[in-house]
N, C-alpha and C. Protein backbone atom coordinates (compact mmCIF):
# COMPACT_ATOMS: atom_id res chain seq x y z
N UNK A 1 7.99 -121.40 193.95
CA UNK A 1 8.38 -120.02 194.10
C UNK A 1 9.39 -119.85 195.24
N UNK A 2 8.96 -120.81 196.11
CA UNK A 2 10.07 -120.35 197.29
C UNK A 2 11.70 -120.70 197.24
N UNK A 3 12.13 -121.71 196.20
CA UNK A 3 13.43 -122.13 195.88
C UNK A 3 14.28 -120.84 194.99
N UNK A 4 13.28 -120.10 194.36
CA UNK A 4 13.46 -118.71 193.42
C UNK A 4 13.77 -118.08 194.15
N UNK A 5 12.72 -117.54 195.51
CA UNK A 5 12.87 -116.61 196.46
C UNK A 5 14.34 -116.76 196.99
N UNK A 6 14.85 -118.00 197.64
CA UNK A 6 15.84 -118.21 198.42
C UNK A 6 17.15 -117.80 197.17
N UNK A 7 17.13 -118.09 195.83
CA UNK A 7 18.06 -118.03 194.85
C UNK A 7 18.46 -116.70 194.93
N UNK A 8 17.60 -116.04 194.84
CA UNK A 8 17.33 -114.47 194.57
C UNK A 8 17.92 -113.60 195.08
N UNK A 9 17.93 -114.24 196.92
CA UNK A 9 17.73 -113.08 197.95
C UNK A 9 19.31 -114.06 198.37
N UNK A 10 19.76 -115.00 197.93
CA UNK A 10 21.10 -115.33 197.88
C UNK A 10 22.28 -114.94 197.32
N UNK A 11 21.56 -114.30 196.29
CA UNK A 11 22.55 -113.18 195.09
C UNK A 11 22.37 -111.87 195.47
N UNK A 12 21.63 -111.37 195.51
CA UNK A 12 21.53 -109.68 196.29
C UNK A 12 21.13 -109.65 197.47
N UNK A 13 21.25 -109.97 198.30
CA UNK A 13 21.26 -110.00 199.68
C UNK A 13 22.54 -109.10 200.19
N UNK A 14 23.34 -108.74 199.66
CA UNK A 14 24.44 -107.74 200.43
C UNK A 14 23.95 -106.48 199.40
N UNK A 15 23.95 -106.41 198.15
CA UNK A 15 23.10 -105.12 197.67
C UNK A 15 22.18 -104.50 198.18
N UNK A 16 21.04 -105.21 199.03
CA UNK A 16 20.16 -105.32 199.39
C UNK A 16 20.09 -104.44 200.73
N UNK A 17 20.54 -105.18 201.69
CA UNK A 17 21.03 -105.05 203.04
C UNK A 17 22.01 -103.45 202.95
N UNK A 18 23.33 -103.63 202.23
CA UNK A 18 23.80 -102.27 202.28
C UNK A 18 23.57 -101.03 201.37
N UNK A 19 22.66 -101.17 200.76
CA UNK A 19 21.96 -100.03 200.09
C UNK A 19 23.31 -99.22 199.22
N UNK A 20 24.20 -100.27 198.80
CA UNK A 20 25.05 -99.50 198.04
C UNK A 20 25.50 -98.59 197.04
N UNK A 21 24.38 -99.05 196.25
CA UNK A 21 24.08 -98.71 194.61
C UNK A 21 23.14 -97.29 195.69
N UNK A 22 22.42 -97.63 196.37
CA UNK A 22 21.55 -96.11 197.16
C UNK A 22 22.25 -95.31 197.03
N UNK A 23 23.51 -95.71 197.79
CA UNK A 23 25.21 -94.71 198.66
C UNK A 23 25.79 -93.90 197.56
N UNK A 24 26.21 -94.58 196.65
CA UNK A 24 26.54 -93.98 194.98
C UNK A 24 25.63 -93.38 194.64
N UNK A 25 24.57 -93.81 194.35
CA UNK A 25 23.59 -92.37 193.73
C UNK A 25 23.55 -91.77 194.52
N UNK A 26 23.09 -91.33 195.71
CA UNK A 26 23.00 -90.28 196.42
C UNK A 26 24.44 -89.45 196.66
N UNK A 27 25.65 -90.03 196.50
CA UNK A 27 27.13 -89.12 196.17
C UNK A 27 27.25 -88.56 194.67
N UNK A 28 27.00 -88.93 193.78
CA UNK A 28 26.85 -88.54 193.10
C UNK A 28 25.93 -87.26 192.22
N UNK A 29 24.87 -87.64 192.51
CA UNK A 29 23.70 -86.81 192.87
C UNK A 29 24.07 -85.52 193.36
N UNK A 30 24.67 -85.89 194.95
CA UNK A 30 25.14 -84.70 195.47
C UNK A 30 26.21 -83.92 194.67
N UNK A 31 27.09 -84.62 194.83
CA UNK A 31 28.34 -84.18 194.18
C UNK A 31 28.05 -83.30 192.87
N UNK A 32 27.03 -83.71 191.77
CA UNK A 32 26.61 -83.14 190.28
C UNK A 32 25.92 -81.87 190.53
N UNK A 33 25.21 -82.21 192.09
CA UNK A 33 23.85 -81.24 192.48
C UNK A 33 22.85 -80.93 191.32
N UNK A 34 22.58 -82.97 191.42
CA UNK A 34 21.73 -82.92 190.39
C UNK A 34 19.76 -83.17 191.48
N UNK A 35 18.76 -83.26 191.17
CA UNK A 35 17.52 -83.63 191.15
C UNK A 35 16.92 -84.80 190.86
N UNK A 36 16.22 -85.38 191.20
CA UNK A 36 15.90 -86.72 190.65
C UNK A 36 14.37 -86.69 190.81
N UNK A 37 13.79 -87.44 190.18
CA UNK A 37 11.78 -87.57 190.17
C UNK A 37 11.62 -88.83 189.87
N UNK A 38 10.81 -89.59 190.53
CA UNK A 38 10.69 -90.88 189.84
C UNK A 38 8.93 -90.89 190.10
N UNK A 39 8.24 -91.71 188.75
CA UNK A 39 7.32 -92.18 188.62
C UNK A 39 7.10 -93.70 189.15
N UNK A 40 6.16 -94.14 189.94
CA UNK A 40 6.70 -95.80 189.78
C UNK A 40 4.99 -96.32 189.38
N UNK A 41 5.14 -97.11 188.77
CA UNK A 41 3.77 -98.20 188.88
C UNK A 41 4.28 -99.90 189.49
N UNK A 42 4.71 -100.67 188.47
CA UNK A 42 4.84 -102.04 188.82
C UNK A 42 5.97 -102.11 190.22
N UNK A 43 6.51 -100.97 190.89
CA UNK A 43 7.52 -101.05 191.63
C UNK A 43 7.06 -100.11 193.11
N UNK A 44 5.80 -99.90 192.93
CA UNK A 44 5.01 -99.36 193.82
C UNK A 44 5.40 -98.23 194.86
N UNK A 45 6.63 -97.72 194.72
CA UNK A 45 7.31 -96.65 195.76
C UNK A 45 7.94 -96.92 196.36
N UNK A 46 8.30 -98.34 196.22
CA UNK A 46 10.08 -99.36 196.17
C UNK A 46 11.42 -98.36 195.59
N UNK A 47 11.12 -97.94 195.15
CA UNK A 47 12.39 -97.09 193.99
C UNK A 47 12.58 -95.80 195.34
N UNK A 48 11.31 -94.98 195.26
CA UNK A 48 11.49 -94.26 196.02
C UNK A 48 11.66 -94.24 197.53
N UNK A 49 11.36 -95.27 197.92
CA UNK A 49 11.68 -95.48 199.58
C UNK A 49 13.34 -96.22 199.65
N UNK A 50 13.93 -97.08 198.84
CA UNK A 50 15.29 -97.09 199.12
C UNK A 50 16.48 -95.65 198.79
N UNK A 51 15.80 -95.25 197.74
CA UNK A 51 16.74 -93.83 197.79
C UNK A 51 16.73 -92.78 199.20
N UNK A 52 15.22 -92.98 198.99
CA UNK A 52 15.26 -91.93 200.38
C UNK A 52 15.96 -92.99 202.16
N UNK A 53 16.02 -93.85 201.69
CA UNK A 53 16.39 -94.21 202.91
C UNK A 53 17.96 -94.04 203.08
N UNK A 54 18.76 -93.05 202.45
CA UNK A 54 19.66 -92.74 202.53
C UNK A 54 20.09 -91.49 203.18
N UNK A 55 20.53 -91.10 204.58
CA UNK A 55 20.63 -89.99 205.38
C UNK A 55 20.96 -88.67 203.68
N UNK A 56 20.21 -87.56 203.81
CA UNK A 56 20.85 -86.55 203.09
C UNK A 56 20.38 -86.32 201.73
N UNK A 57 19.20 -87.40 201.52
CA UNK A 57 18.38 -87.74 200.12
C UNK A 57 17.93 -86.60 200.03
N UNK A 58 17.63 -85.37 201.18
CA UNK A 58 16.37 -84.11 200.90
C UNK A 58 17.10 -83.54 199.89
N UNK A 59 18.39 -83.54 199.85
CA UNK A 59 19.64 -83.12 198.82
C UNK A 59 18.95 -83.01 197.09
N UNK A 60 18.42 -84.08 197.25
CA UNK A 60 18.39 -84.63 195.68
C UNK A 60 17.38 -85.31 195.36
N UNK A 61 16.76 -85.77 196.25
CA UNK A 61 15.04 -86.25 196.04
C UNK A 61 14.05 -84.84 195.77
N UNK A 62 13.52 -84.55 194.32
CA UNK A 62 12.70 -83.65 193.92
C UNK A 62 11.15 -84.05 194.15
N UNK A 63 10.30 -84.65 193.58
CA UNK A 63 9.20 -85.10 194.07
C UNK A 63 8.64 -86.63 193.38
N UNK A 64 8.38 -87.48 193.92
CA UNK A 64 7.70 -88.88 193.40
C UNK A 64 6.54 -89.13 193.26
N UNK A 65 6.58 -90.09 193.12
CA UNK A 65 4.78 -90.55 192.62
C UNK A 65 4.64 -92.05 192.10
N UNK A 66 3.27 -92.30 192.93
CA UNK A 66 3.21 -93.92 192.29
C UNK A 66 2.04 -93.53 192.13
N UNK A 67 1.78 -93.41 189.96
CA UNK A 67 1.20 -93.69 189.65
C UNK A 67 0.45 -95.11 188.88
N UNK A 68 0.08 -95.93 189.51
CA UNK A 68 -0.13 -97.07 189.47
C UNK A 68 -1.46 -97.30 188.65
N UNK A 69 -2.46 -96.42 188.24
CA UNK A 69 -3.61 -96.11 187.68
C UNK A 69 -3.15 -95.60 185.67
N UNK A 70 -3.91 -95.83 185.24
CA UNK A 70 -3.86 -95.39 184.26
C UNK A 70 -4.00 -94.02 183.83
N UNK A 71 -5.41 -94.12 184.85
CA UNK A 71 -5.52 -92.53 185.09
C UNK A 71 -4.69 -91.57 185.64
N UNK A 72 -3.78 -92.10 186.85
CA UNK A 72 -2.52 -91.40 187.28
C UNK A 72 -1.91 -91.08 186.78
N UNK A 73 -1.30 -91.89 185.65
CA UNK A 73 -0.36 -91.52 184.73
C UNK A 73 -0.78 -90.39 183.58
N UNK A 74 -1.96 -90.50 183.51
CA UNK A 74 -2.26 -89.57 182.21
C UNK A 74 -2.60 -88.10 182.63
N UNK A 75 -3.39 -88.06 184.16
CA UNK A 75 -3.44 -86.87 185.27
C UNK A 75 -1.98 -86.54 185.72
N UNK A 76 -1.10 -87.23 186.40
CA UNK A 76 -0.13 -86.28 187.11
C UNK A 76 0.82 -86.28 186.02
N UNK A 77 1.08 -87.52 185.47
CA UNK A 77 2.78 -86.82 184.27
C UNK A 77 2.27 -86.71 182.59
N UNK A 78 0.72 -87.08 182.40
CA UNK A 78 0.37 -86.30 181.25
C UNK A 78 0.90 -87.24 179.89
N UNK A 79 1.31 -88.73 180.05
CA UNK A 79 0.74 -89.71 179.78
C UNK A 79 -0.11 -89.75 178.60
N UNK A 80 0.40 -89.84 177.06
CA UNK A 80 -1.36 -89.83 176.36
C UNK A 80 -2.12 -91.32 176.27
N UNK A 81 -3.00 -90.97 176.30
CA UNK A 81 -4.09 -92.34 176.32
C UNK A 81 -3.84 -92.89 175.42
N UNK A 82 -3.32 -92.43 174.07
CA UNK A 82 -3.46 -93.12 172.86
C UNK A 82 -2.53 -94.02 173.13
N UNK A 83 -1.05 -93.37 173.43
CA UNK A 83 -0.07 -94.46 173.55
C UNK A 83 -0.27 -95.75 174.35
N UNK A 84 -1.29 -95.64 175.28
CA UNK A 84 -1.76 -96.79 176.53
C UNK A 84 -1.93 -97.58 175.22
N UNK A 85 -3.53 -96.66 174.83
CA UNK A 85 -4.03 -98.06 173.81
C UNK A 85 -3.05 -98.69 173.34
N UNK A 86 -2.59 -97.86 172.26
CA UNK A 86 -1.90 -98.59 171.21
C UNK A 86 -0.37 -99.53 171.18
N UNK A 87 0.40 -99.30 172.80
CA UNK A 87 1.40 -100.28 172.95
C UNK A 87 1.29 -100.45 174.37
N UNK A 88 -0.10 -100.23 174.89
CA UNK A 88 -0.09 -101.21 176.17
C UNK A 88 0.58 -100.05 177.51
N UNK A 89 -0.08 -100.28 178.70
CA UNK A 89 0.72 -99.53 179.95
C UNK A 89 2.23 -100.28 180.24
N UNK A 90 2.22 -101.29 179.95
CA UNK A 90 3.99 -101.63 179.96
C UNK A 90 4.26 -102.02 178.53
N UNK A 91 4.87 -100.77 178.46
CA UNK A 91 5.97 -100.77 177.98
C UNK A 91 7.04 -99.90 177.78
N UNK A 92 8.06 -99.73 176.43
CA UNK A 92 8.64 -98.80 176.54
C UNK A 92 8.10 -97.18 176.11
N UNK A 93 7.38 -96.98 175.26
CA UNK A 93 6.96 -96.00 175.19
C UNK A 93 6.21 -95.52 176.30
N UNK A 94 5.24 -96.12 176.82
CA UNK A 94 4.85 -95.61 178.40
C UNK A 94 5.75 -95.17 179.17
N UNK A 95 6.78 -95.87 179.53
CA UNK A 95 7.94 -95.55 180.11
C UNK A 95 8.61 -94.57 180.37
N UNK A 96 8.52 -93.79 178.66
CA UNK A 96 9.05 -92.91 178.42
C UNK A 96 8.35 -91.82 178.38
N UNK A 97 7.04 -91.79 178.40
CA UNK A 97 6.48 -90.72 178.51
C UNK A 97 6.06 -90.40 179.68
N UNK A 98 6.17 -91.12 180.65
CA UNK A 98 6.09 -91.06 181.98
C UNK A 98 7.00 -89.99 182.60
N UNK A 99 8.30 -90.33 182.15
CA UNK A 99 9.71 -90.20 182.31
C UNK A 99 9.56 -88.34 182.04
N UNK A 100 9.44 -88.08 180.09
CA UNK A 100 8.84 -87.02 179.92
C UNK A 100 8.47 -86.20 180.92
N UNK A 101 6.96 -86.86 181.20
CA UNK A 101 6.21 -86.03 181.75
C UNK A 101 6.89 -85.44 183.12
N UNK A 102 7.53 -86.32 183.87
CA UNK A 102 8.59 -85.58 185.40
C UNK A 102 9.39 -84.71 184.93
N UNK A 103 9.78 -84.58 183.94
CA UNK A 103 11.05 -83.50 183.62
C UNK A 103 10.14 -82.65 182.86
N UNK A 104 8.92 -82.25 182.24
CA UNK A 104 8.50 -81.25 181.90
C UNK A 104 7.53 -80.57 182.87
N UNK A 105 6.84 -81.31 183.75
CA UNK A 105 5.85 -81.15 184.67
C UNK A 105 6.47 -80.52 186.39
N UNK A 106 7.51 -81.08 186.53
CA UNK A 106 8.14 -81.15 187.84
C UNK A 106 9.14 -80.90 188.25
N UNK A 107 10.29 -80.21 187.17
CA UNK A 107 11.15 -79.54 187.11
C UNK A 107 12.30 -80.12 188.50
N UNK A 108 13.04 -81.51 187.39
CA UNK A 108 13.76 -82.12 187.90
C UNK A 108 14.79 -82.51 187.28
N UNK A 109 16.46 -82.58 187.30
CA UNK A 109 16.83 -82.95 186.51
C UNK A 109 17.55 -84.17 186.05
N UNK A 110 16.67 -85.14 186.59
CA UNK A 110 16.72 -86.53 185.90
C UNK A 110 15.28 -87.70 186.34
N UNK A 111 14.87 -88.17 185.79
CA UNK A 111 13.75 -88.88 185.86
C UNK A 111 13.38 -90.02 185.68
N UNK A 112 12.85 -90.22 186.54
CA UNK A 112 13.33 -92.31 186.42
C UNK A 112 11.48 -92.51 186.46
N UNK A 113 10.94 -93.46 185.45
CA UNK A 113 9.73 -94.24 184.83
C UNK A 113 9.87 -95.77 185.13
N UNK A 114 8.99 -95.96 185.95
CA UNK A 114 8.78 -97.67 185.71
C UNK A 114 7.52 -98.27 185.93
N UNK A 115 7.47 -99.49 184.94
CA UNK A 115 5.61 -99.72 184.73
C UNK A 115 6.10 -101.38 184.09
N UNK A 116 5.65 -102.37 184.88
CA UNK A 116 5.78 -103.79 184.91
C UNK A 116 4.95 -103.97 185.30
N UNK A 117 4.79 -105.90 185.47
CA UNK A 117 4.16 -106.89 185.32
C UNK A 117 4.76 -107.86 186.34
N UNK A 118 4.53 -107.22 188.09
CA UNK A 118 4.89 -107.85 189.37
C UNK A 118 5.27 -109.19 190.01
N UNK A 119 4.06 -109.79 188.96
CA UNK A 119 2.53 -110.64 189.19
C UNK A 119 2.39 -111.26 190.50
N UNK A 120 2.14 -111.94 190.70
CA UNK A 120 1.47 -113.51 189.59
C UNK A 120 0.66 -113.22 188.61
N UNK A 121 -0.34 -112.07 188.90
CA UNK A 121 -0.97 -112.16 187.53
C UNK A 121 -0.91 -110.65 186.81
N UNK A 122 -1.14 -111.17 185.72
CA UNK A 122 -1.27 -109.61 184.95
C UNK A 122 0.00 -110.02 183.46
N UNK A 123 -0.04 -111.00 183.49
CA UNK A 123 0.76 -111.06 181.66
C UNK A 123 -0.34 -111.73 181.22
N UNK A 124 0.54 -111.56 179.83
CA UNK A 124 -0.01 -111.81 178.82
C UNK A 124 0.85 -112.20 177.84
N UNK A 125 0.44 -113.08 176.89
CA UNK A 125 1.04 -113.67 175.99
C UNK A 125 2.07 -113.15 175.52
N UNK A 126 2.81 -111.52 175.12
CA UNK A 126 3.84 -110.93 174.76
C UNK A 126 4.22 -110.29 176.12
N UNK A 127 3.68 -110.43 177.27
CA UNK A 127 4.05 -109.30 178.33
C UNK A 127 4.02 -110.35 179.59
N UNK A 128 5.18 -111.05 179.95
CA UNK A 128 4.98 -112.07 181.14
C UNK A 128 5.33 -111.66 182.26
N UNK A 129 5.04 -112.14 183.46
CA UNK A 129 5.24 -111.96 184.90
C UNK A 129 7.08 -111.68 184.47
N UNK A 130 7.74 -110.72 185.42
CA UNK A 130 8.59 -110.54 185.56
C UNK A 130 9.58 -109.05 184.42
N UNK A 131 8.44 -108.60 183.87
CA UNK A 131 8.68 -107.74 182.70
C UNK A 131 8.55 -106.15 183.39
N UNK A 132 10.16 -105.64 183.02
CA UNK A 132 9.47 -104.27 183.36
C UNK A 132 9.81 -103.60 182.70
N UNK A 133 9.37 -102.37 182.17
CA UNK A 133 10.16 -100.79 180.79
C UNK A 133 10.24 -100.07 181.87
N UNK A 134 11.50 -99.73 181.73
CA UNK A 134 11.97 -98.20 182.71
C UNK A 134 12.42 -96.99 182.18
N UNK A 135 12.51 -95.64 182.11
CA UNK A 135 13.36 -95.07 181.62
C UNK A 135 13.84 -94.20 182.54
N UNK A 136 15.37 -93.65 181.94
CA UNK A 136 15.86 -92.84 182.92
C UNK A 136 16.14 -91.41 181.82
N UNK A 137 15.84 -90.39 182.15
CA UNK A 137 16.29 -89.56 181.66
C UNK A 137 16.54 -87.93 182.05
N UNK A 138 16.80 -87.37 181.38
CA UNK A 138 17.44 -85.89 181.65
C UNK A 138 17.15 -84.92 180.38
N UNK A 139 17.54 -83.88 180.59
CA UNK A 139 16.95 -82.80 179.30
C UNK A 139 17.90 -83.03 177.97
N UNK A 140 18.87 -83.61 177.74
CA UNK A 140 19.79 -84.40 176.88
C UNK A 140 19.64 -85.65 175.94
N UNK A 141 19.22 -86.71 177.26
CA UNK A 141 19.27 -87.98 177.36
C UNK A 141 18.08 -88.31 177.57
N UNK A 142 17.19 -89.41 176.51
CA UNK A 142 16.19 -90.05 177.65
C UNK A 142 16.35 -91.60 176.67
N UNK A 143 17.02 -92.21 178.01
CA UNK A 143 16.71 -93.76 177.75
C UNK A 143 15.54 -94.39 178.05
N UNK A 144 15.44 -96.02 177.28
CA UNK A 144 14.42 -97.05 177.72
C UNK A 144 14.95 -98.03 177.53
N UNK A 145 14.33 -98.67 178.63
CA UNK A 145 14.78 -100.21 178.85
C UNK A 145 13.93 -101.38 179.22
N UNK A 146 13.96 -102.50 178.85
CA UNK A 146 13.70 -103.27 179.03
C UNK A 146 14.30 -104.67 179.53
N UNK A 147 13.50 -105.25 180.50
CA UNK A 147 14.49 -106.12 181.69
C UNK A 147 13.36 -107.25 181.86
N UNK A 148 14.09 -108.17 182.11
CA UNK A 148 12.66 -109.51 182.33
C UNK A 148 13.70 -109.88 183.54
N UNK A 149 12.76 -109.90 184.69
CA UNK A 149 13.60 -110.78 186.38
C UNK A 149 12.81 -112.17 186.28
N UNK A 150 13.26 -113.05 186.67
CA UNK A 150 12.99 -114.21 187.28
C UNK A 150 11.17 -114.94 187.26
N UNK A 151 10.70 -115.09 186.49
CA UNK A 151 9.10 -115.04 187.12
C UNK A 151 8.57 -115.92 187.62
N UNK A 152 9.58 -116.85 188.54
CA UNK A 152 9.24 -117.86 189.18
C UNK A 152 9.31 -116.76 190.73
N UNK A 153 10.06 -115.69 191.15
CA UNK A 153 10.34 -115.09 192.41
C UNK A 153 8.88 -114.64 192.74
N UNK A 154 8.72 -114.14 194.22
CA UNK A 154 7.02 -114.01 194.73
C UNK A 154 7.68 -112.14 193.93
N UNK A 155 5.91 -111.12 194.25
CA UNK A 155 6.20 -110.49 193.82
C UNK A 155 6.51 -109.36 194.95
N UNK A 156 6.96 -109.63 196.17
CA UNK A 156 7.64 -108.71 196.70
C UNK A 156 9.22 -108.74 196.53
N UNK A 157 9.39 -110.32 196.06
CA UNK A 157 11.14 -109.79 195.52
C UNK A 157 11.28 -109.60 193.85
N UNK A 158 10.13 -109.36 193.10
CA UNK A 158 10.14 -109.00 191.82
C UNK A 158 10.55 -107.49 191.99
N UNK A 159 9.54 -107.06 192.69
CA UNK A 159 9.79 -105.55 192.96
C UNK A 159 11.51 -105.09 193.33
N UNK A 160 12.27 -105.84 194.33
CA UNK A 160 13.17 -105.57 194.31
C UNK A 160 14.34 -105.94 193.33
N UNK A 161 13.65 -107.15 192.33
CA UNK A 161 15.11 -107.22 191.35
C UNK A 161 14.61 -106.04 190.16
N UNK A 162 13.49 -105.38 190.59
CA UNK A 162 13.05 -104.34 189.58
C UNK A 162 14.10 -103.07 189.81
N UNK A 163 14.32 -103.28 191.14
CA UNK A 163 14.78 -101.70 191.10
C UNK A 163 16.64 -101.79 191.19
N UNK A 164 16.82 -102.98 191.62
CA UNK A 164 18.02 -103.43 191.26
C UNK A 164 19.13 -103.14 189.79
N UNK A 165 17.46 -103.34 189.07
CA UNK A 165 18.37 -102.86 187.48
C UNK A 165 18.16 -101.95 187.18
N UNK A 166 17.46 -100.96 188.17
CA UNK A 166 16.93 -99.86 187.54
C UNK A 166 18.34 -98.95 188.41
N UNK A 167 18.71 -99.32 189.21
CA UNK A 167 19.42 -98.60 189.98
C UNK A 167 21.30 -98.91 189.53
N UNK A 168 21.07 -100.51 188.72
CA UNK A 168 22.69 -100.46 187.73
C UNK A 168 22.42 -99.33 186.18
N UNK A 169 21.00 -99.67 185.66
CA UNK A 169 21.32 -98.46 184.67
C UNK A 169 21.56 -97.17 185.52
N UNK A 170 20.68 -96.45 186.60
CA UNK A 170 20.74 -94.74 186.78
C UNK A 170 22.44 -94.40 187.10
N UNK A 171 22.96 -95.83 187.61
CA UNK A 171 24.12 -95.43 188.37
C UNK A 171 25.31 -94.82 186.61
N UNK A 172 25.06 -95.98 185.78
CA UNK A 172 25.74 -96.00 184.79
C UNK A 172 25.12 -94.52 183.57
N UNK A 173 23.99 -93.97 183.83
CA UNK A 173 23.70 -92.88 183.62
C UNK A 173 24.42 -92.19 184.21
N UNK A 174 24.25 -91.22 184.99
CA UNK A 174 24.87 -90.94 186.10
C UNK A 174 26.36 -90.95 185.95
N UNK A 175 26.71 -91.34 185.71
CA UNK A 175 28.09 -91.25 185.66
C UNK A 175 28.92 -90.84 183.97
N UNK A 176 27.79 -90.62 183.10
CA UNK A 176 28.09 -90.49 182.20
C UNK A 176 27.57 -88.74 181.88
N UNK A 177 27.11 -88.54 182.84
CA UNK A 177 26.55 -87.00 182.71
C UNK A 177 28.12 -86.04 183.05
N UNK A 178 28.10 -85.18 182.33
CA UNK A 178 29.18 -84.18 182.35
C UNK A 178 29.22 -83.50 183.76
């Protein structure tokens, strides 16, 4: 794991460090005077602590949440159970109803969902270490995605190549909004 780690943090290590992709969303954001909500599970409030670590985020940070519980998800963004059962807490439909639930519940206008598989443990035969469904969406638009990082990396830099791609799709959202 540690030859992964060093690979990893050798390639985004200036993303990383200058919070760039942060800098752009939060100009943008401003600039649209748009809202943002994010749900997180497999990314634990990673998503939401690099945005906000951007002077001026009160701008455009609406409200977050790491619901990391099953029950969280189905209590604060309303989440149906059935969908758990029937395609699993990661995936894309979770994702998306996560996503849902911030833009109908919390009156925001764009919403970012994410629910992976950190690990070391927690896959499974169709669902391996390094798997995450995200979605980003708006009252227009609601995407889903799916991304597999590295699953040899430990899982505090899983978390960050999680939000890495989560933060090249919002940017490329984002810029496609009128």
């Amino acid at each position: 794991m540690f030859i992964a780690d060093i690979c990893f943090l050798t390639k985004n290590i200036l993303k990383i460090i200058s919070a760039s992709n942060e800098k752009e969303i939060g100009k943008i954001l401003t600039q649209k005077k748009l809202s943002v909500s994010c749900a997180e599970s497999c990314t634990g409030g990673l998503l939401s602590s690099r945005l906000t670590d951007i002077s001026g985020s009160s701008n455009y940070i609406n409200q977050n949440f790491v619901t990391y519980a099953n029950e969280a998800k189905i209590n604060i963004l309303g989440v149906n159970n059935e969908t758990i059962n029937k395609f699993g807490v990661v995936s894309e439909q979770v994702a998306l109803e996560m996503a849902e639930g911030l833009l109908n519940k919390y009156n925001c206008d764009i919403a970012i969902s994410t629910t992976g598989i950190a690990g070391p443990l927690g896959a499974t035969e169709n669902k391996p270490v390094g798997l995450i469904c995200f979605s980003i969406a708006d009252k227009k638009s609601k995407n889903v995605y799916k991304f597999y990082a590295n699953p040899h990396i430990s899982r505090r830099l899983m978390k960050y190549a999680f939000t890495l791609e989560v933060f090249q799709k919002l940017l490329v959202f984002l810029k496609n909004i009128n």
